[in-house]
Protein backbone atom coordinates (compact mmCIF):
# COMPACT_ATOMS: atom_id res chain seq x y z
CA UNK A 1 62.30 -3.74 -177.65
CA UNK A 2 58.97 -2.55 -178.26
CA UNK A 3 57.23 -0.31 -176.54
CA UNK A 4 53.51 -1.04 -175.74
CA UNK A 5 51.90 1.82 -174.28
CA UNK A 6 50.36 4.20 -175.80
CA UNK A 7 49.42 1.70 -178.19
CA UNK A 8 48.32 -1.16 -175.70
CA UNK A 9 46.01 0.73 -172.87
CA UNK A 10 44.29 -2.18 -170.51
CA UNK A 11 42.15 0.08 -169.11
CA UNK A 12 40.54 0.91 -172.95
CA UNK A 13 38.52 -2.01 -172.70
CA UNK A 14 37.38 -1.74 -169.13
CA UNK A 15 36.25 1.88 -169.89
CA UNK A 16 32.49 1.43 -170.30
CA UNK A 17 29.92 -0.93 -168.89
CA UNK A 18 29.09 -2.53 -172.32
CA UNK A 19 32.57 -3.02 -173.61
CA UNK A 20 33.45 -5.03 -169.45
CA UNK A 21 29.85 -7.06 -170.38
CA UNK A 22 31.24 -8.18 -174.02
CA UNK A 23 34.55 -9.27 -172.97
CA UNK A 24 33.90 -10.96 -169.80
CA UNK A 25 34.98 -14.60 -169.81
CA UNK A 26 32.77 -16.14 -167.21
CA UNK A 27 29.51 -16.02 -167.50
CA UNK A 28 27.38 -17.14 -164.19
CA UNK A 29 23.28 -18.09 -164.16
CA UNK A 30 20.25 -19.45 -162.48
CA UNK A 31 21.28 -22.76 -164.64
CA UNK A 32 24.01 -23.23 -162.46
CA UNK A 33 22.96 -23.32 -159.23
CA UNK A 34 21.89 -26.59 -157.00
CA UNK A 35 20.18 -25.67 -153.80
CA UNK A 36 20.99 -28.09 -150.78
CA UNK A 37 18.30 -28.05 -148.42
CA UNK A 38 17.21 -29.66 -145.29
CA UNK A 39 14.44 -31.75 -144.79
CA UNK A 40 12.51 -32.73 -141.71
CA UNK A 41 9.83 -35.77 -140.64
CA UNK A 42 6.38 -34.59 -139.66
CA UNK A 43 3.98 -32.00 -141.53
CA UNK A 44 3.81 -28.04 -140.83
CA UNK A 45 7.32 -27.75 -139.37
CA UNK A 46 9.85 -25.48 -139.86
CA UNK A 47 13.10 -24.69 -137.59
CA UNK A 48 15.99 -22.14 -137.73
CA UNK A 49 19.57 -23.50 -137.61
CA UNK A 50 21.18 -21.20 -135.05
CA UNK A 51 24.79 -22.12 -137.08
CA UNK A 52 23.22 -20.75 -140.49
CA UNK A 53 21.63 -17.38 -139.58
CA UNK A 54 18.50 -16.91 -141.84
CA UNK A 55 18.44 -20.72 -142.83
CA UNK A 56 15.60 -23.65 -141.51
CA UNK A 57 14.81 -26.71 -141.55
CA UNK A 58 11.54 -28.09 -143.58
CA UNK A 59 9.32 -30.80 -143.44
CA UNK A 60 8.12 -31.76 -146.82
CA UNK A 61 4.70 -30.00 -146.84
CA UNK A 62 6.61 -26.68 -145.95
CA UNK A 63 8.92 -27.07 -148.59
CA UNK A 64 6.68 -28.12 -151.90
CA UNK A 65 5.48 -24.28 -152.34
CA UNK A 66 8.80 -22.82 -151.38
CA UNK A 67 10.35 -24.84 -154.22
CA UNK A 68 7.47 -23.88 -156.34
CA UNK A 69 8.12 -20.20 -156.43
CA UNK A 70 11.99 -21.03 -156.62
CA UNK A 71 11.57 -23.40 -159.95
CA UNK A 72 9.42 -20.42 -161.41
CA UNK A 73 12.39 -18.29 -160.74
CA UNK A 74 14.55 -20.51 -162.72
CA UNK A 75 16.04 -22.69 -160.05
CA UNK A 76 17.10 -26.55 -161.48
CA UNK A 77 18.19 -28.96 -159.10
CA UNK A 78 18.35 -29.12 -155.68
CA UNK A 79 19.88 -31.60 -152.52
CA UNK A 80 18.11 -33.14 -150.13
CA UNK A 81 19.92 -33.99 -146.76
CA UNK A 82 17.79 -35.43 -144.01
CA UNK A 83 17.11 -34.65 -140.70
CA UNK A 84 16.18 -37.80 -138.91
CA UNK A 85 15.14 -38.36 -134.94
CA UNK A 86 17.26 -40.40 -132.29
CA UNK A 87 14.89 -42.71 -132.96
CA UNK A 88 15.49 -43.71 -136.04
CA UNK A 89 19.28 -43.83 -135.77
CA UNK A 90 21.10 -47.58 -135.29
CA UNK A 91 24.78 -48.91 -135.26
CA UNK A 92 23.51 -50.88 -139.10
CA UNK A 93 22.03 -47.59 -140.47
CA UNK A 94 18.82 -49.71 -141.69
CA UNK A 95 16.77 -46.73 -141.61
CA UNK A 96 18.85 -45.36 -144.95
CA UNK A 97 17.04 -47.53 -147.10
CA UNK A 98 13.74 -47.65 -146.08
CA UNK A 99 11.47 -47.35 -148.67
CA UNK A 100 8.99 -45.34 -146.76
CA UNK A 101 11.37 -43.50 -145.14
CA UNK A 102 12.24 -39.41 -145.12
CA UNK A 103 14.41 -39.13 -148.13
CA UNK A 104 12.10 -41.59 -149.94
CA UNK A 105 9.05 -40.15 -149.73
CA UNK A 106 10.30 -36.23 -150.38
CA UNK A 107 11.60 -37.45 -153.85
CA UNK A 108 8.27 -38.91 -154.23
CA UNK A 109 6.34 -35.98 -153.31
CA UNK A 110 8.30 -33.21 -155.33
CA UNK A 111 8.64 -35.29 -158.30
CA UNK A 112 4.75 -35.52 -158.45
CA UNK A 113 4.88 -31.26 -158.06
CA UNK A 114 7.92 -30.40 -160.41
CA UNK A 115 9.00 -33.40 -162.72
CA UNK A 116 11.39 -31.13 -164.15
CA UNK A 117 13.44 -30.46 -161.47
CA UNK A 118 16.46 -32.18 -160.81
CA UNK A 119 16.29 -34.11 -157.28
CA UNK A 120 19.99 -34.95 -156.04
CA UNK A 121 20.14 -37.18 -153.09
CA UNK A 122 22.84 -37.87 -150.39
CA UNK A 123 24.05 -41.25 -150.51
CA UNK A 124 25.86 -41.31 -146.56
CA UNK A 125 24.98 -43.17 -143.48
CA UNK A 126 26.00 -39.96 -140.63
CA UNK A 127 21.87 -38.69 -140.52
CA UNK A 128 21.44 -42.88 -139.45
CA UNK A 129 24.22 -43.71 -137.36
CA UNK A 130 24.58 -43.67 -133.51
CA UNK A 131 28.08 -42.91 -133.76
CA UNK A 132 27.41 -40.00 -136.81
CA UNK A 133 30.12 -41.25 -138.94
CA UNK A 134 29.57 -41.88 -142.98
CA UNK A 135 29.58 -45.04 -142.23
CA UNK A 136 29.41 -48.86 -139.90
CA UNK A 137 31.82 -48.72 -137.03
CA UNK A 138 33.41 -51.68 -135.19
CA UNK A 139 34.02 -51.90 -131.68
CA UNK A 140 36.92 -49.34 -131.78
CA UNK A 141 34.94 -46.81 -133.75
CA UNK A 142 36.93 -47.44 -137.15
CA UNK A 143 34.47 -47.18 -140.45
CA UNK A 144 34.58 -50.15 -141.82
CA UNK A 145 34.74 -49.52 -145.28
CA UNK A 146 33.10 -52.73 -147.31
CA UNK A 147 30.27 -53.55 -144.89
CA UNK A 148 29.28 -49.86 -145.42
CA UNK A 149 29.22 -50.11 -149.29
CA UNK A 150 26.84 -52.76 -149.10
CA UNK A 151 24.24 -50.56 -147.02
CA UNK A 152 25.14 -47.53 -149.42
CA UNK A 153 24.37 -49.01 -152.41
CA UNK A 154 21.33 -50.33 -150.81
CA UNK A 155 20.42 -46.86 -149.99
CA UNK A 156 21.23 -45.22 -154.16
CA UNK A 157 18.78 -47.98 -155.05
CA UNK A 158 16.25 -47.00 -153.03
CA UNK A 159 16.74 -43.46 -153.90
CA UNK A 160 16.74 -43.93 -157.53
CA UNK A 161 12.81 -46.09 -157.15
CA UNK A 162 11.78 -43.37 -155.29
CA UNK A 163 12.43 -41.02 -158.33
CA UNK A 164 15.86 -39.36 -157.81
CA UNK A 165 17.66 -37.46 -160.72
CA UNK A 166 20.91 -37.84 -159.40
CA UNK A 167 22.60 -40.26 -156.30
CA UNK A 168 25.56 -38.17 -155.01
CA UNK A 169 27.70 -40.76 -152.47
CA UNK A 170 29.23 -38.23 -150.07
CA UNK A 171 31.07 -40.69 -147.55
CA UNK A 172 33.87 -41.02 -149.39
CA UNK A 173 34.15 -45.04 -148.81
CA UNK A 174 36.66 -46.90 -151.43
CA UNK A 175 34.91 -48.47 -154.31
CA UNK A 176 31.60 -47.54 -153.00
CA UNK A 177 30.89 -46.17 -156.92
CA UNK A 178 31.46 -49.00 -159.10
CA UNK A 179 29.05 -51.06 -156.61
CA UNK A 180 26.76 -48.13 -156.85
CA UNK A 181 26.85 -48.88 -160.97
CA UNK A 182 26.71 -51.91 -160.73
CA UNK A 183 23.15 -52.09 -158.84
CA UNK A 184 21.52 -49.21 -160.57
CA UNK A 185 22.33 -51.03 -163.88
CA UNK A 186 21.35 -54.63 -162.91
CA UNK A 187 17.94 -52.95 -161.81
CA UNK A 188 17.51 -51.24 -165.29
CA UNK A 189 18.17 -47.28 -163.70
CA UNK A 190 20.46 -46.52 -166.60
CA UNK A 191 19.86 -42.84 -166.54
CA UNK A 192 20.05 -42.71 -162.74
CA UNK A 193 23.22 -40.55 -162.95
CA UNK A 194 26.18 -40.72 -160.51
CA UNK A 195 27.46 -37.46 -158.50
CA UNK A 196 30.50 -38.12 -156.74
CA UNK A 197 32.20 -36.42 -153.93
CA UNK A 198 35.00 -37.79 -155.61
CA UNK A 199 37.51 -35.31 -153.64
CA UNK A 200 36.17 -34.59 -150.21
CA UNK A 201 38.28 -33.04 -147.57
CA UNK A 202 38.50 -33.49 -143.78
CA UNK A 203 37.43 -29.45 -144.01
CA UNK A 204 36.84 -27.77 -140.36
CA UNK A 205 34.42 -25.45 -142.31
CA UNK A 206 31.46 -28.60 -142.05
CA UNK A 207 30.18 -27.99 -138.59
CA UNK A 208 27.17 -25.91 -139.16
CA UNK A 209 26.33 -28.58 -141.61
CA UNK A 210 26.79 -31.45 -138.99
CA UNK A 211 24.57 -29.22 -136.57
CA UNK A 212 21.99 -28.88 -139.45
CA UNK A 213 21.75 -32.83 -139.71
CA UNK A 214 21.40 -33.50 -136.07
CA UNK A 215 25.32 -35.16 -136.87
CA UNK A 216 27.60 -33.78 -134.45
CA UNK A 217 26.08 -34.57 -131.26
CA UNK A 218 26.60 -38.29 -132.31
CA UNK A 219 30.01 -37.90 -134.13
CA UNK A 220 31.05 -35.37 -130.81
CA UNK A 221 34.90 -35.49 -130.83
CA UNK A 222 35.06 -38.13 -133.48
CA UNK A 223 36.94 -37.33 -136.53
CA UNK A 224 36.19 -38.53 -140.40
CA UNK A 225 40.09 -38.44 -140.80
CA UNK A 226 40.14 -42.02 -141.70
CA UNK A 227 38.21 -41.57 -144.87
CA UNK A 228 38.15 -37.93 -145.90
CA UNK A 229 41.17 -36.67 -147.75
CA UNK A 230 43.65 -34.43 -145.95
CA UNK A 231 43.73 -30.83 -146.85
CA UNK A 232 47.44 -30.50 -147.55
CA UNK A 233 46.73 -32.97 -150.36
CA UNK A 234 46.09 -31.86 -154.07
CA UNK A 235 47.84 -35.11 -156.13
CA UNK A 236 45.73 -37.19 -153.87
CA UNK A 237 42.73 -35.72 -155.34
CA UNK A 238 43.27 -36.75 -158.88
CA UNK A 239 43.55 -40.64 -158.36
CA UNK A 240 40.48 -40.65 -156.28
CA UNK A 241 38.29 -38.86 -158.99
CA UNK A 242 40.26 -41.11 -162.06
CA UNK A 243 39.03 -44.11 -160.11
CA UNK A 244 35.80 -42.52 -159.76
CA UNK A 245 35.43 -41.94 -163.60
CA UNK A 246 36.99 -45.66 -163.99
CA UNK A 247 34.06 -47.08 -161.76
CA UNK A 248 31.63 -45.28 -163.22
CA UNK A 249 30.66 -41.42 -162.00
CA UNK A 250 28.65 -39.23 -164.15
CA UNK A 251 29.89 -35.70 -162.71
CA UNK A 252 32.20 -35.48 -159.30
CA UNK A 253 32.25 -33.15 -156.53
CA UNK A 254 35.43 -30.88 -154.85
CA UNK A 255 33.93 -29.75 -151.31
CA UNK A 256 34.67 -27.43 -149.64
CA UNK A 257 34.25 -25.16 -152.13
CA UNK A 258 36.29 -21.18 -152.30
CA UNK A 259 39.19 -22.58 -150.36
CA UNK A 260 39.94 -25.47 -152.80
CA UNK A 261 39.31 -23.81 -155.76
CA UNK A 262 43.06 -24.84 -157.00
CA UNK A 263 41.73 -28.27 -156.89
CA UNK A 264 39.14 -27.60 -159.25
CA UNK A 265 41.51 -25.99 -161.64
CA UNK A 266 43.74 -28.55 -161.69
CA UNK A 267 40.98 -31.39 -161.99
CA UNK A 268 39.28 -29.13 -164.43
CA UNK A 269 42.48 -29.52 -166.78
CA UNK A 270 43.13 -32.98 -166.85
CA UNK A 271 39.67 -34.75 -166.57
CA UNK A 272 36.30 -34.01 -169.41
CA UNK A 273 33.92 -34.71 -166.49
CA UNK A 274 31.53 -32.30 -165.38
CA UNK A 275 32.63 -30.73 -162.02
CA UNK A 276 30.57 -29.27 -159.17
CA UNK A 277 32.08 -27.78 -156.13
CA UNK A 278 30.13 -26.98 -152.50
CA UNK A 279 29.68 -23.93 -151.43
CA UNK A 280 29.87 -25.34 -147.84
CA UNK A 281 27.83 -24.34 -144.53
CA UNK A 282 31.07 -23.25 -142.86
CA UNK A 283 31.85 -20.63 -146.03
CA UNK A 284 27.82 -19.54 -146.25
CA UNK A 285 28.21 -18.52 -142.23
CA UNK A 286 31.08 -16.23 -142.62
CA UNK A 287 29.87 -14.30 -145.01
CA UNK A 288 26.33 -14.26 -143.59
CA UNK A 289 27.98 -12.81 -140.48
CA UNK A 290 30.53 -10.57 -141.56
CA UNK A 291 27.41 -9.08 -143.50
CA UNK A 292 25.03 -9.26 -140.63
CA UNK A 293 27.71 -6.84 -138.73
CA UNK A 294 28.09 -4.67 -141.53
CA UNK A 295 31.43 -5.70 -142.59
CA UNK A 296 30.94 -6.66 -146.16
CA UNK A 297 27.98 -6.33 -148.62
CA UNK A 298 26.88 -9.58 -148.94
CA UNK A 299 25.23 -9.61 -152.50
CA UNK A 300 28.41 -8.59 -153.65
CA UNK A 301 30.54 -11.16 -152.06
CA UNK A 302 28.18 -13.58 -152.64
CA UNK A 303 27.85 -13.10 -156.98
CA UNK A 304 31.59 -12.60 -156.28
CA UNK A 305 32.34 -15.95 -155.42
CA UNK A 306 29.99 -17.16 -157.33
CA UNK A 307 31.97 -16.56 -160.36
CA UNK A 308 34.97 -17.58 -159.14
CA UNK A 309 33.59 -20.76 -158.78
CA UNK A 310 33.01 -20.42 -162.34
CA UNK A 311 36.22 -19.26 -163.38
CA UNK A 312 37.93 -21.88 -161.78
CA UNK A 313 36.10 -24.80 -164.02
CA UNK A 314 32.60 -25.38 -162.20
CA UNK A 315 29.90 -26.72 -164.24
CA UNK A 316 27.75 -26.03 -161.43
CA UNK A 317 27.32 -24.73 -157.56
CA UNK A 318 25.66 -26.18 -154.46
CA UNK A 319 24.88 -22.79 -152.54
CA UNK A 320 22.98 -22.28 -149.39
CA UNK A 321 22.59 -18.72 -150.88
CA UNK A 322 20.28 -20.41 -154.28
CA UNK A 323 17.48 -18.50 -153.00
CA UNK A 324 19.15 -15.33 -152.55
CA UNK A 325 20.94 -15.21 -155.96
CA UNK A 326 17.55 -16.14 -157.83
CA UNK A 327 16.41 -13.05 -156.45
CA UNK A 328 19.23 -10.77 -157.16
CA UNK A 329 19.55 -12.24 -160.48
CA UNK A 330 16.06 -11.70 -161.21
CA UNK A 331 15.95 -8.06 -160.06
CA UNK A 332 19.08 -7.57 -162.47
């Protein structure tokens, strides 16, 4: 048997700071970050999301110069998720396609400022419903899964006239992709791409999100078990994104993000499909409090997971913490 050490020393190549830099087998950058951000109605508004210390709400006015100094920085893409009054809320969810409506006219707006960044917009009915499910409800409160395709793919179609990059269904309805394809290509939006949350999870780590989006008031003690996958599920995972790819995604989406990274490994291996995975409000909150008490550093932590996000297969990241990093990385 052969003896390795002296001759084999690990720790030769981790000796120096130049020598860790060369050999390092992720590499992590502005290009792969997608900031999801929230977006209010009105002009000169801004409001702090008691769930996500240190994070706020916009209307669009607010937001335009904010994403100005952010796309000098290097940021790409972002997400838009509305924030929409009581008002505008219904049992049909009309209010997701209006062509004049909040989503709609912020694609409009920032396209006009920054043509080269990437707008991704939430296909999902919860921001519209009175009941704050994905999707329709009948009488007993069960989505019903066909009649809410229809008013999604209503709603990618008006998304992609307003302007938007990307249309990234989150509701996780069956077949709600291959309708989606169908309608952007009849209408001539062949490079309107497709982001899929192809394998979404019934995760308890959404509810500063659903607080965020005005959501969970509606949805109260409603669950989204019916159409989001379970969480003990990882074979699961890989038929819903091969029908996703069959019916016509671009790129899909694992959410939540650090806690299913073995999903994205595993999809990462056995599909060539670019793969994002969300970096969700529930994950941002920890470590913004742990670090708010001291308990961790959070740049660390933060870059930390960031590349194991990469490591695991990501393409790219939606982050709450895009700002942040474009800073640290441009300090660095």
């Amino acid at each position: 048997m052969c003896k390795s050490y002296p001759n084999t020393r690990m720790r030769r190549n981790r000796s120096s700071k130049f020598i860790r830099n060369l050999i390092r087998e992720t590499s992590f950058s502005a290009d792969d970050l997608i900031y999801p951000i929230f977006i209010l109605p009105g002009k000169n508004k801004e409001e702090p999301i008691d769930s996500m210390p240190g994070k706020k709400r916009y209307s669009v006015d607010k937001l335009v110069p904010i994403l100005g100094k952010l796309h000098k920085k290097g940021l790409n893409a972002i997400a838009l998720f509305p924030v929409v009054g009581e008002t505008k809320k219904s049992q049909d969810a009309e209010e997701a396609f209006n062509p004049k409506g909040l989503v709609q006219t912020a694609v409009k707006i920032i396209k006009k400022e920054y043509p080269d960044l990437g707008i991704i917009t939430d296909v999902a009915l919860d921001p519209y419903t009175l009941s704050g499910h994905d999707g329709l409800v009948d009488k007993n409160g069960y989505v019903l899964n066909d009649q809410t395709v229809k008013v999604l793919t209503k709603q990618a179609l008006s998304h992609a006239e307003a302007g938007a990059d990307i249309v990234a269904p989150s509701d996780m309805m069956d077949g709600r992709i291959l309708a989606i394809r169908n309608t952007l290509e009849k209408n001539k939006f062949h490079n309107t791409k497709i982001l899929s949350y192809a394998a979404k999870y019934a995760s308890n780590l959404y509810g500063p999100f659903r607080n965020a989006v005005d959501s969970s008031t509606n949805l109260k003690d409603s669950s989204k078990e019916t159409y989001q996958m379970d969480f003990a599920n990882i074979s699961e995972a890989s038929l819903e994104i091969s029908l996703d790819i069959n019916e016509g995604a671009d790129m899909i989406i694992i959410k939540p993000g650090l806690p299913y990274l073995d999903i994205v490994s595993k999809i990462k291996n056995k599909f060539s499909i670019p793969i994002f995975s969300y970096h969700v409000s529930g994950e941002y909150s920890m470590i913004k409090s742990a670090a708010l008490k001291n308990y961790i550093d959070e740049k660390s932590s933060v870059l930390e997971a960031m590349y194991c996000f990469k490591r695991a297969g990501c393409n790219g990241v939606l982050t709450y913490y895009t700002p942040e990093i474009l800073e640290w990385l441009d300090k660095k």
